[in-house]
N, C-alpha and C. Protein backbone atom coordinates (compact mmCIF):
# COMPACT_ATOMS: atom_id res chain seq x y z
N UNK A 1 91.32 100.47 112.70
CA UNK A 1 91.25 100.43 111.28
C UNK A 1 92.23 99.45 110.71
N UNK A 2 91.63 98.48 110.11
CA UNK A 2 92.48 97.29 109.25
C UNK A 2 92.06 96.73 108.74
N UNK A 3 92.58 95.92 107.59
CA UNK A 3 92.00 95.33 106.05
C UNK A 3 92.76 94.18 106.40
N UNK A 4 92.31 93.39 106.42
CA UNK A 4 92.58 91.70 105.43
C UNK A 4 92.49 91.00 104.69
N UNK A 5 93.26 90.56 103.84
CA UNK A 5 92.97 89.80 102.29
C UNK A 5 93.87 88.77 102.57
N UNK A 6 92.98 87.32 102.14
CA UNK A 6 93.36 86.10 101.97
C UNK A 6 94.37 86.16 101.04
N UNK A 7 95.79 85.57 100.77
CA UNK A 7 96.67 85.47 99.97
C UNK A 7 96.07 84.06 99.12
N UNK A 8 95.79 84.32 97.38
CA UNK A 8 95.52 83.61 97.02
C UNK A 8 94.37 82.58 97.24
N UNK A 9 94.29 81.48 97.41
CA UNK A 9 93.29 80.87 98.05
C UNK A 9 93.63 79.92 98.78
N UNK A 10 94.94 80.72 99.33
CA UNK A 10 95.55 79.62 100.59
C UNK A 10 94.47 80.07 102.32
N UNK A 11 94.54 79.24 102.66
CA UNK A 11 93.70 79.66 103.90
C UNK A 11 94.53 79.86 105.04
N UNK A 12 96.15 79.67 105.24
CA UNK A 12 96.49 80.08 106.43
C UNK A 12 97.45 81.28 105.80
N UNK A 13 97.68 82.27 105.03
CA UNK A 13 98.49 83.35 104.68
C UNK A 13 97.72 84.29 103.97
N UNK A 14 98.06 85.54 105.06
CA UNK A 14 96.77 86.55 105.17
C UNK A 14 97.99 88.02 104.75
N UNK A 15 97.26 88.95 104.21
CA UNK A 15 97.87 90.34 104.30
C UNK A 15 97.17 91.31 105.02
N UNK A 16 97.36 91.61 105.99
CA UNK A 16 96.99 92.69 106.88
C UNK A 16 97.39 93.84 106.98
N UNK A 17 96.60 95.24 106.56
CA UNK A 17 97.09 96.34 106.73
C UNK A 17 96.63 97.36 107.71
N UNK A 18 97.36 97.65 108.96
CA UNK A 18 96.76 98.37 110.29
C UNK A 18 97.29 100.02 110.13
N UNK A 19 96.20 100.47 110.33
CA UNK A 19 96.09 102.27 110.20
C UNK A 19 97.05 102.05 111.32
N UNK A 20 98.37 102.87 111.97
CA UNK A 20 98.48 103.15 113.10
C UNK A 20 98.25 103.96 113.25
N UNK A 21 97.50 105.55 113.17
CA UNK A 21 96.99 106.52 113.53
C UNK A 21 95.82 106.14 114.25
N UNK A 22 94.82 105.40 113.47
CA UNK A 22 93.50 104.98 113.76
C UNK A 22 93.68 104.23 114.86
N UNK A 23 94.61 103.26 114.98
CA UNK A 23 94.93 102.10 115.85
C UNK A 23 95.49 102.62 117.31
N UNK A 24 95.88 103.54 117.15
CA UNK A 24 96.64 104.79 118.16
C UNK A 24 98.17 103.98 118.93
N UNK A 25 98.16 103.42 117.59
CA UNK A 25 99.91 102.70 118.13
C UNK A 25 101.21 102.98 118.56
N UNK A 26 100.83 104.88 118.53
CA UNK A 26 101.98 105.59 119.05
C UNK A 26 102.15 105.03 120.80
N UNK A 27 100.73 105.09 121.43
CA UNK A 27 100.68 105.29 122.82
C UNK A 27 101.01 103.81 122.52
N UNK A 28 100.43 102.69 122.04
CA UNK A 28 100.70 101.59 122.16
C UNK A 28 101.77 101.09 122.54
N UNK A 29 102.88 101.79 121.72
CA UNK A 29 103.92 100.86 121.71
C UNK A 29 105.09 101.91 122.82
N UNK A 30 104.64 103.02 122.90
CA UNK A 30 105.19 104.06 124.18
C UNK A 30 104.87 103.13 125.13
N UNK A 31 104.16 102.36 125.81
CA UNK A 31 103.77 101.71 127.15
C UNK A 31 104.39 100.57 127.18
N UNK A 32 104.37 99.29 125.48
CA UNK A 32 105.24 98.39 125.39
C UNK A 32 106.96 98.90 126.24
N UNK A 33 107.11 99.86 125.00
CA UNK A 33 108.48 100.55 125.46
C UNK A 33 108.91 100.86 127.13
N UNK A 34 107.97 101.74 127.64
CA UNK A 34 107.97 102.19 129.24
C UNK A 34 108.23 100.54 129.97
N UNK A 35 107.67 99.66 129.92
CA UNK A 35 107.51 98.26 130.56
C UNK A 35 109.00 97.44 130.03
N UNK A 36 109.09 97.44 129.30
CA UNK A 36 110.37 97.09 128.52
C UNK A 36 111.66 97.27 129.70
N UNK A 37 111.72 98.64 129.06
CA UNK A 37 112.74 99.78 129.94
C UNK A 37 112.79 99.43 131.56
N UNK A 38 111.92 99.17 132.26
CA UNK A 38 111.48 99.25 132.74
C UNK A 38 112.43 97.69 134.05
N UNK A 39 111.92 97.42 132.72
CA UNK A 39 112.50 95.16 133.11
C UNK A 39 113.84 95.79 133.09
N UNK A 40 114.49 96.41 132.07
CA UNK A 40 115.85 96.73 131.77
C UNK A 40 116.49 96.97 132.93
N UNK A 41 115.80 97.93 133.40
CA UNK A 41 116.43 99.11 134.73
C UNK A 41 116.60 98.05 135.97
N UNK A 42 116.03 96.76 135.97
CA UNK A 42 116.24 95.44 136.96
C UNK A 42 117.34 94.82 136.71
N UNK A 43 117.70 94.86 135.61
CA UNK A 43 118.83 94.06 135.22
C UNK A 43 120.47 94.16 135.82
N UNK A 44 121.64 94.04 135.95
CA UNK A 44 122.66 94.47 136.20
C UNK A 44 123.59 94.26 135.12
N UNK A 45 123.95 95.51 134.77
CA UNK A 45 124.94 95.92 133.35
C UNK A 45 126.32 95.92 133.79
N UNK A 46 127.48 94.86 133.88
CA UNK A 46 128.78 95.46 133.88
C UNK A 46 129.55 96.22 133.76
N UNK A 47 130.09 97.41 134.97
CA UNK A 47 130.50 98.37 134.31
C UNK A 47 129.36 99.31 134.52
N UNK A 48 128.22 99.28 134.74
CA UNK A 48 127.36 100.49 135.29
C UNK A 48 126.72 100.33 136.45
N UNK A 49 126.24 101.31 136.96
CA UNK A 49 125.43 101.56 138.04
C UNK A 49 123.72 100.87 137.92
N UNK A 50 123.70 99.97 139.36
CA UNK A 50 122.09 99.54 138.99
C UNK A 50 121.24 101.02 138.85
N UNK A 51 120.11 100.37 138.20
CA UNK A 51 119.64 101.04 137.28
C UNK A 51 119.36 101.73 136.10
N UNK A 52 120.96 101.46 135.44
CA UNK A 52 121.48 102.05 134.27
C UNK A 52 121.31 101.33 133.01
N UNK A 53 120.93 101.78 132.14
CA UNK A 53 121.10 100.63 130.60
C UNK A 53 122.34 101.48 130.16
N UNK A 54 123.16 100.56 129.57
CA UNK A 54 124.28 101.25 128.54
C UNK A 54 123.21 101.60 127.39
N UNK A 55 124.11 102.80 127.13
CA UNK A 55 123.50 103.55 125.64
C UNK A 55 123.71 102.63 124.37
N UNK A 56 124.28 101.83 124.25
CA UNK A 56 124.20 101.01 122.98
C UNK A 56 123.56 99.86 123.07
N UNK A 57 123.16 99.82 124.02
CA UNK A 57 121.43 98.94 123.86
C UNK A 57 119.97 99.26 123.84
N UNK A 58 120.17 100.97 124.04
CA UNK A 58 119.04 101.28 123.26
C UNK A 58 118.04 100.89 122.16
N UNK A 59 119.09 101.27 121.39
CA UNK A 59 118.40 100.92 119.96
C UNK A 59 117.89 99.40 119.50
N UNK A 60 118.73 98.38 119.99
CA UNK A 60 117.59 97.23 120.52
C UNK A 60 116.66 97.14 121.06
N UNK A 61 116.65 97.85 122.47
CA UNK A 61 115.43 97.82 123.24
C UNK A 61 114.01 98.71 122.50
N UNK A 62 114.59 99.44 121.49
CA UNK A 62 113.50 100.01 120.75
C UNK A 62 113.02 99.43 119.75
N UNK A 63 114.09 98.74 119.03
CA UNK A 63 113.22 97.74 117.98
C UNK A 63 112.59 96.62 118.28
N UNK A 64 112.96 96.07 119.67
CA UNK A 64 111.92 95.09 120.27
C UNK A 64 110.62 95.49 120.61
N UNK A 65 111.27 96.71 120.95
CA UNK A 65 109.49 97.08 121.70
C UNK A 65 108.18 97.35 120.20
N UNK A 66 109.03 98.22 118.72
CA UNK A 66 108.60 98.14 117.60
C UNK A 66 107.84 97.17 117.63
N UNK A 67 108.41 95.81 117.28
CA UNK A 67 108.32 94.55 116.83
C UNK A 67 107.25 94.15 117.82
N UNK A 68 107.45 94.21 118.86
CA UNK A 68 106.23 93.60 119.88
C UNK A 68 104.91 94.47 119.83
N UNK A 69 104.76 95.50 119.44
CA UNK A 69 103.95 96.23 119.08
C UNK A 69 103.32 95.79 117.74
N UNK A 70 103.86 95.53 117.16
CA UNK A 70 103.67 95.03 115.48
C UNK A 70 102.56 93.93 115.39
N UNK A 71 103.70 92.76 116.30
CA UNK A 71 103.00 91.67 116.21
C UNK A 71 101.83 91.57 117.23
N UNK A 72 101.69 92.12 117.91
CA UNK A 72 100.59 92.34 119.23
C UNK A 72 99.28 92.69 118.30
N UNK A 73 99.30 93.59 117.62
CA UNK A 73 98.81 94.44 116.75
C UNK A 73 97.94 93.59 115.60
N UNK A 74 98.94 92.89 115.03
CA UNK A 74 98.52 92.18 114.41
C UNK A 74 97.72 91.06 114.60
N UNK A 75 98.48 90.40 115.75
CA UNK A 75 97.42 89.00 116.88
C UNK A 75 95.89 90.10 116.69
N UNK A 76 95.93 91.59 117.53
CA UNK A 76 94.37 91.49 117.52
C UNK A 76 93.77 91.79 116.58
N UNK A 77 94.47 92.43 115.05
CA UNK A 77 93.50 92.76 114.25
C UNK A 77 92.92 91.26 113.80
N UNK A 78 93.58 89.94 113.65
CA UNK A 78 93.55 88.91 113.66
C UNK A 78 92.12 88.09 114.02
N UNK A 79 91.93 88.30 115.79
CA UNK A 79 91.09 88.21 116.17
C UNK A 79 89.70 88.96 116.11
N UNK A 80 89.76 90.42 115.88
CA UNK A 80 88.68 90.94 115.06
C UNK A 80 87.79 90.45 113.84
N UNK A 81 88.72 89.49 113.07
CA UNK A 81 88.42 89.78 111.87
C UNK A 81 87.98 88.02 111.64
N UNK A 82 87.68 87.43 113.30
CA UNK A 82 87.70 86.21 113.14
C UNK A 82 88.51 84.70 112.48
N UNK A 83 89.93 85.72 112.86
CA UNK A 83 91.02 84.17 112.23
C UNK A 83 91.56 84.06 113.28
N UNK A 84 91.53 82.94 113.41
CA UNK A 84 92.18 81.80 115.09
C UNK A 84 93.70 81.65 114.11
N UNK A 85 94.32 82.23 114.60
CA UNK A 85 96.08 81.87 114.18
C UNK A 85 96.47 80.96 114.73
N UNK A 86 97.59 80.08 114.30
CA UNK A 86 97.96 78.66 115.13
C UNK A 86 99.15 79.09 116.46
N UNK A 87 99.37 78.24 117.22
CA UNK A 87 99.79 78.76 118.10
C UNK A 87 100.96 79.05 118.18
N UNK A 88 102.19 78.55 117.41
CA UNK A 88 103.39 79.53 117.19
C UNK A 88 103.14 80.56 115.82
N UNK A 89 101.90 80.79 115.60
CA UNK A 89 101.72 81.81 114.67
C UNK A 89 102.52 83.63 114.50
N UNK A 90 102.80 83.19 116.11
CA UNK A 90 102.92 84.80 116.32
C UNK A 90 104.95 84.97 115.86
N UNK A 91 105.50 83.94 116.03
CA UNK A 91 106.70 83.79 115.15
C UNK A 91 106.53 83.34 113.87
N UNK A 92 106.07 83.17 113.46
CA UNK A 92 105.68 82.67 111.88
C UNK A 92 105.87 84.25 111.38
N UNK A 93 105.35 85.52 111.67
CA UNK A 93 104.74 87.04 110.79
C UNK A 93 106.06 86.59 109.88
N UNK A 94 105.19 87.44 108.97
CA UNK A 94 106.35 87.92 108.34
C UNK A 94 106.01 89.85 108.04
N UNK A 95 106.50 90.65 109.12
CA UNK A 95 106.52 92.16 109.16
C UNK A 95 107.20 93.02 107.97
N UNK A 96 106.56 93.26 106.84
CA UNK A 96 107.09 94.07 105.70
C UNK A 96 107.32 95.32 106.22
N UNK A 97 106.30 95.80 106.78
CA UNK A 97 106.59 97.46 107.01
C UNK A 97 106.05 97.85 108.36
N UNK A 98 106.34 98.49 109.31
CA UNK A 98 106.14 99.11 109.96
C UNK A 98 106.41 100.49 110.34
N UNK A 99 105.33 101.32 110.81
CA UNK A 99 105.57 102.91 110.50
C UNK A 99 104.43 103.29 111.80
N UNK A 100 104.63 103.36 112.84
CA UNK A 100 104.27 103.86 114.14
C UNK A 100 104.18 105.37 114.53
N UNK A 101 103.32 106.02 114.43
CA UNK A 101 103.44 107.26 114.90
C UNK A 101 104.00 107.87 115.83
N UNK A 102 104.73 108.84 116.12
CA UNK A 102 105.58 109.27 117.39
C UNK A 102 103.98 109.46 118.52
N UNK A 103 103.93 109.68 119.53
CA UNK A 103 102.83 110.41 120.42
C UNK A 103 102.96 111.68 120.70
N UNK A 104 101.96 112.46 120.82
CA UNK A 104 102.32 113.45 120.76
C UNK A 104 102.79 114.10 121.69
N UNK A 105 103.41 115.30 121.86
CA UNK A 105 104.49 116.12 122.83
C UNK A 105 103.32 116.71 123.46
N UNK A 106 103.15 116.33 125.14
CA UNK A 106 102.51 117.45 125.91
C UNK A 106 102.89 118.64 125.82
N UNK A 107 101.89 119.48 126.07
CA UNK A 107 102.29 121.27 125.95
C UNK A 107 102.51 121.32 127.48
N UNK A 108 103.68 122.28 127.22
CA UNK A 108 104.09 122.68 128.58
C UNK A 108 103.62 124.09 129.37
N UNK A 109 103.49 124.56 129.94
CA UNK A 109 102.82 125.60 130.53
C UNK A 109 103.89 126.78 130.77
């Protein structure tokens, strides 16, 4: 689910608005995140044990994964809707709002 409206009657600046419920961007960006984390846990942190992320890089590693979700998101509603974006388009966004659903909590037995 997503809407696009031409800004004005410019032809390359678009407003796009993506359901993330509809879009199911919770799991989306949970898997961005998992893969992320993932690269992280390869890395070697000074001061910790391989495998470890320090806790104050969390919250980066979550707004990247946000953001890559966003713009991912956006590339395909993009392509749905038949607009070929230019090719550093995908740094060009400009992201007003984003609001991602949590996924939901398996029930436990």
């Amino acid at each position: 689910g997503c809407s696009v409206q031409e800004v004005g009657d410019s032809k390359s600046e678009w407003i796009i608005t993506i359901d993330g419920v509809e879009a199911d961007l919770g799991r989306f960006s949970e898997a961005i995140y998992k893969q992320i984390i993932s690269q992280a846990k390869q890395e070697r942190f000074q001061g910790f044990r391989p495998g470890t992320i320090p806790p104050h890089l969390m919250p980066t590693y979550i707004a990247f994964s946000m953001d890559e979700c966003a713009r991912e998101t956006v590339l395909e509603a993009m392509q749905q809707n038949n607009i070929r974006p230019f090719t550093d388009a995908r740094s060009q966004f400009t992201i007003e709002q984003v609001s991602i659903p949590p996924v939901p909590l398996k029930k436990k037995k």
